[in-house]
N, C-alpha and C. Protein backbone atom coordinates (compact mmCIF):
# COMPACT_ATOMS: atom_id res chain seq x y z
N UNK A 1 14.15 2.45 20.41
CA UNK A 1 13.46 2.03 19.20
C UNK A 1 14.09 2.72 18.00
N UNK A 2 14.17 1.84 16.78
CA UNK A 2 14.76 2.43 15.79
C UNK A 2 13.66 2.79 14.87
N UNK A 3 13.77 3.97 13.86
CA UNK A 3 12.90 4.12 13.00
C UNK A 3 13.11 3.84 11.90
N UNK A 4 12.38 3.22 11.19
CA UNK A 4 12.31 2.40 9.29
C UNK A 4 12.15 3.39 8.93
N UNK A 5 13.31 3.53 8.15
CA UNK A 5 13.14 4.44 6.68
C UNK A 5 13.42 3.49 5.98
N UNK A 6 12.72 3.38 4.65
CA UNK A 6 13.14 2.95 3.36
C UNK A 6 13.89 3.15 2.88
N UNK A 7 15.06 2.20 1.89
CA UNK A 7 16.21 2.47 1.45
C UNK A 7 15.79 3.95 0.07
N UNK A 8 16.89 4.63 -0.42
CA UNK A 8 16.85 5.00 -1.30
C UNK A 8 16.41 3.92 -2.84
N UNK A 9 15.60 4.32 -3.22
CA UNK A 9 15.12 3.67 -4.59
C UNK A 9 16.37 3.63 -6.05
N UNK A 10 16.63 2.57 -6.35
CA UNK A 10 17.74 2.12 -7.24
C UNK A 10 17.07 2.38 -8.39
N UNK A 11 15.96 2.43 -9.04
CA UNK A 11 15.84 3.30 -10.24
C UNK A 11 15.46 4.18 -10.67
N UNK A 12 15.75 4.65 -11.76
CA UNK A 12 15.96 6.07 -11.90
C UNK A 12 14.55 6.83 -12.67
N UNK A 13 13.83 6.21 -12.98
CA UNK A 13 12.53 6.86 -12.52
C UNK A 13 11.93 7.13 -11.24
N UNK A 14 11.81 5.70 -10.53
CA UNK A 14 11.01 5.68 -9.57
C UNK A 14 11.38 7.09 -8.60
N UNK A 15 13.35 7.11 -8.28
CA UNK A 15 14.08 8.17 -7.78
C UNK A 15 13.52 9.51 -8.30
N UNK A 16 13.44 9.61 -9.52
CA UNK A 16 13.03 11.40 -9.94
C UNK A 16 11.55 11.17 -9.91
N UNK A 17 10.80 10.25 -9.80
CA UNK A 17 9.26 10.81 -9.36
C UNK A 17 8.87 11.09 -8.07
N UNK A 18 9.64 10.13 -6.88
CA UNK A 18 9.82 10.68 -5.79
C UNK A 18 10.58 12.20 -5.01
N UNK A 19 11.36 12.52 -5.90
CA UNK A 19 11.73 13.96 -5.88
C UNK A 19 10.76 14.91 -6.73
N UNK A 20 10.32 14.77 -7.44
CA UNK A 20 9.46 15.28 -7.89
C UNK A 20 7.51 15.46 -7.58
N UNK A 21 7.07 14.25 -6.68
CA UNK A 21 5.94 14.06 -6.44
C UNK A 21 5.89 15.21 -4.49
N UNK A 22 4.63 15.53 -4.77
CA UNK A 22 4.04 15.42 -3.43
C UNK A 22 3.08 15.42 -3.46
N UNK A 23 2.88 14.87 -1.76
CA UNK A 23 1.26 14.47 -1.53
C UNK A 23 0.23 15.63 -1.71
N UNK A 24 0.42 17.04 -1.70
CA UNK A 24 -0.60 17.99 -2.26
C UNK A 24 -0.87 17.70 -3.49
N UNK A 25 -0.03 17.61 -4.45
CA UNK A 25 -0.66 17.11 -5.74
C UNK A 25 -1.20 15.72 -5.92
N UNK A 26 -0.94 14.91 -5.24
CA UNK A 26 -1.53 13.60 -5.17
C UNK A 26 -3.40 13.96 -4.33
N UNK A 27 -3.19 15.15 -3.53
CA UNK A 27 -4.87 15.20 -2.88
C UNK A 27 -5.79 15.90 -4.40
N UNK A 28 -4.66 17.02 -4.78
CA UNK A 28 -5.18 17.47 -5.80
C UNK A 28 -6.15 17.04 -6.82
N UNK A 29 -5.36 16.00 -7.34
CA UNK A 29 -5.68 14.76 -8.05
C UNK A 29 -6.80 13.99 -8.09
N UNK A 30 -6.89 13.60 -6.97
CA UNK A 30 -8.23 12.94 -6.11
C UNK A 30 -9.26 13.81 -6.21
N UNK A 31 -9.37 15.05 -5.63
CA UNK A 31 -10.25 15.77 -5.39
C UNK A 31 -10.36 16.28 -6.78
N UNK A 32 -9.68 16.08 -8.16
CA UNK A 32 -10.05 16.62 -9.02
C UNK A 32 -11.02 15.37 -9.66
N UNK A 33 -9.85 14.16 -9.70
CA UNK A 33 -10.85 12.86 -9.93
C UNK A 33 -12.08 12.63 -9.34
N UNK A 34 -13.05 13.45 -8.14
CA UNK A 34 -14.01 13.01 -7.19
C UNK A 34 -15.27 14.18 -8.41
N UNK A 35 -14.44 15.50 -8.17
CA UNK A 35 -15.34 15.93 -9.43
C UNK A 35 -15.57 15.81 -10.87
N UNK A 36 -14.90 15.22 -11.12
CA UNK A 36 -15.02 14.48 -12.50
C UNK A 36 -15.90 13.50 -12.86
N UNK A 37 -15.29 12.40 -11.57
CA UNK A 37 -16.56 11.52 -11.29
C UNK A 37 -17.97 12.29 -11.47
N UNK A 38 -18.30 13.06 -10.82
CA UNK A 38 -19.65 13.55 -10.58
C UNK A 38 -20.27 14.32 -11.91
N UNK A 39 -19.12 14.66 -12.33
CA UNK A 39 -20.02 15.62 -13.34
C UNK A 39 -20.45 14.47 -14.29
N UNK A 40 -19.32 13.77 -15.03
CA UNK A 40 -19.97 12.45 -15.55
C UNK A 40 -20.95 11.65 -15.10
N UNK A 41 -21.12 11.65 -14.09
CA UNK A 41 -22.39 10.55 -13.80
C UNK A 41 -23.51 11.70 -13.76
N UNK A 42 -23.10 13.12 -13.72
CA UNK A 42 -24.62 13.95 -13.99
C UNK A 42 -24.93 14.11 -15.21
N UNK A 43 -23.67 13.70 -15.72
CA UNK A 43 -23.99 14.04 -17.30
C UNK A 43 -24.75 12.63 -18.20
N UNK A 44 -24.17 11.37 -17.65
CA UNK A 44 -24.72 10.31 -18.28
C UNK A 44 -26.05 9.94 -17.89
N UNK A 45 -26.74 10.68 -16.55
CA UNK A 45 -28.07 10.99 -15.97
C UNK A 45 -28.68 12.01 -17.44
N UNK A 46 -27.78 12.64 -17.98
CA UNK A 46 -28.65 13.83 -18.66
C UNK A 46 -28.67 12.78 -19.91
N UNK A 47 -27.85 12.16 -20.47
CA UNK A 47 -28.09 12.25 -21.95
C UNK A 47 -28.32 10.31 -21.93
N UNK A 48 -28.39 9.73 -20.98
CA UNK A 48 -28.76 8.01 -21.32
C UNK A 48 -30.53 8.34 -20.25
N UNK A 49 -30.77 9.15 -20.19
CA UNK A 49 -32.14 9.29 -19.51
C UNK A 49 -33.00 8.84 -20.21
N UNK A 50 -33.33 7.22 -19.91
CA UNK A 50 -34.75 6.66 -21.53
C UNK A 50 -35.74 6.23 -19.83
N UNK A 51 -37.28 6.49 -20.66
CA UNK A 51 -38.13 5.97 -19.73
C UNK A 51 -38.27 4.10 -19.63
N UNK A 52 -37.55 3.28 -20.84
CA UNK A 52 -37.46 2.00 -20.40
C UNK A 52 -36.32 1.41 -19.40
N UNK A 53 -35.78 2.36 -19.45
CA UNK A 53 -34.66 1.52 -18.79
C UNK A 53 -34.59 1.84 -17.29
N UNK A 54 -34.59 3.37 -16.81
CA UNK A 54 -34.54 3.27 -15.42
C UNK A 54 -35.13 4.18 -15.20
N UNK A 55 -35.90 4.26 -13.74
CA UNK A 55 -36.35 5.59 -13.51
C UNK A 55 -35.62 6.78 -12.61
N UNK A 56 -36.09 7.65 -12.65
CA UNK A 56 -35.16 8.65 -12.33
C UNK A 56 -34.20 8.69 -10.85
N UNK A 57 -35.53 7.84 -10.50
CA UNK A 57 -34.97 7.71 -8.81
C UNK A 57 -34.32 6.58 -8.84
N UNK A 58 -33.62 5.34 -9.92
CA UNK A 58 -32.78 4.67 -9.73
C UNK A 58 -31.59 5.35 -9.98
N UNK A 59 -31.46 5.98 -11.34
CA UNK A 59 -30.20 6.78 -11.65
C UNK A 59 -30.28 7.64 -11.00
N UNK A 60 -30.53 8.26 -9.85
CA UNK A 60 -30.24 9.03 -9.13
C UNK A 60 -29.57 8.43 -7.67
N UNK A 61 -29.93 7.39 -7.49
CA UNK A 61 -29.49 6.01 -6.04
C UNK A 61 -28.27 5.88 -6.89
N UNK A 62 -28.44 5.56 -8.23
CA UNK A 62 -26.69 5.02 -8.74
C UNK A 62 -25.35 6.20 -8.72
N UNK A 63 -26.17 7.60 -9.28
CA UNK A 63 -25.21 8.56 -9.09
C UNK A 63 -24.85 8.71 -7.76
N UNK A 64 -25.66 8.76 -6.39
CA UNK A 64 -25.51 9.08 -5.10
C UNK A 64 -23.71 7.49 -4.83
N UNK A 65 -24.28 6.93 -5.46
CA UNK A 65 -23.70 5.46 -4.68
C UNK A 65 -21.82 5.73 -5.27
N UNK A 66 -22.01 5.93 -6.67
CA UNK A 66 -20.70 6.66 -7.15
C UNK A 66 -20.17 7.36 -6.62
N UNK A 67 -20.72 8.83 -6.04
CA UNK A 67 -20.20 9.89 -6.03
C UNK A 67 -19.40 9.73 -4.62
N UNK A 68 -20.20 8.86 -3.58
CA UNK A 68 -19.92 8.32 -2.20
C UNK A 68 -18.48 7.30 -2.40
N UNK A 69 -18.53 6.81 -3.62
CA UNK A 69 -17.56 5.56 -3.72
C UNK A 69 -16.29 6.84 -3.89
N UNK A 70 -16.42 7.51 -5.06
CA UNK A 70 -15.33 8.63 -4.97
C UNK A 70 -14.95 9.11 -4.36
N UNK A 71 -15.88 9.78 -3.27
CA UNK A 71 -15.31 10.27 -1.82
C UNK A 71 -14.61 9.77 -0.95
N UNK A 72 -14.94 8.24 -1.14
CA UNK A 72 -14.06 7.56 0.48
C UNK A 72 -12.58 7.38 -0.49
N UNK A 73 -12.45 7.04 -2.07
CA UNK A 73 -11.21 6.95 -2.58
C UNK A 73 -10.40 8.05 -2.37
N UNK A 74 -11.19 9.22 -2.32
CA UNK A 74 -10.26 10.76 -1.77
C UNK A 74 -10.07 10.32 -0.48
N UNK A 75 -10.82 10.30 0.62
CA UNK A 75 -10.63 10.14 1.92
C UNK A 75 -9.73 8.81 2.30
N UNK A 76 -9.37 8.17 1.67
CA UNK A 76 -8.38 6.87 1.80
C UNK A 76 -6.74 7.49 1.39
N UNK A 77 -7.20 7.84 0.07
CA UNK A 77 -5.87 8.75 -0.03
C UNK A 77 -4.89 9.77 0.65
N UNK A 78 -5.88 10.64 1.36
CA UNK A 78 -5.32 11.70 2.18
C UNK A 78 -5.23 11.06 3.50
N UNK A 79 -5.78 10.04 4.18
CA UNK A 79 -5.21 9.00 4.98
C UNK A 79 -4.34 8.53 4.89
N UNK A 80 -4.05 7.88 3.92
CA UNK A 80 -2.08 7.71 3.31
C UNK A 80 -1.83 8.84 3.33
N UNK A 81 -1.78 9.87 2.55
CA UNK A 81 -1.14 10.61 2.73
C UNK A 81 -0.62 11.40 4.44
N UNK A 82 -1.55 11.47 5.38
CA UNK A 82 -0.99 12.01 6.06
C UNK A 82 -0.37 10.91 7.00
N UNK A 83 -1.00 9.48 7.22
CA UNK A 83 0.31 8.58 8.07
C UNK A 83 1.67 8.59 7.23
N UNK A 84 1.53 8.96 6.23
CA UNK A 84 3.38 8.92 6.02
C UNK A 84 4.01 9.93 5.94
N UNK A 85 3.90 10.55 6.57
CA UNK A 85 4.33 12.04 7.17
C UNK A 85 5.23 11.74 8.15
């Protein structure tokens, strides 16, 4: 059996971001984006908090539902990341 490697990349960005990138900073990233996510949605819990519009225990189901959506985008990522190892 032969193994696929991908050709070398013909332009010259794509080439120096691939010498330049790795997947630790790509988890980095994620896991920085997952808390970011969260603090914003605790924060738009703090300051859009009106008693007509939702109650606490909806914006609290919506922050839970976010913060879960963020997590599996980290956990998808570091799944790529480690099958292409």
């Amino acid at each position: 059996m032969s193994s696929s490697v991908d050709p070398p990349p013909t332009d010259l960005f794509v080439s120096w971001f691939e010498r330049h990138a790795s997947e630790r900073d790509a988890l980095a990233a994620a896991i920085l984006g997952l808390f970011l996510a969260a603090f914003f949605g605790l924060l738009s819990l703090v300051i859009g908090n009106s008693p007509t519009c939702y109650s606490m225990t909806d914006l609290l189901e919506i922050s839970c539902r976010t913060i879960r959506a963020a997590a599996l985008v980290v956990w998808d990522s570091h799944l790529d990341a480690c099958q292409g190892q």
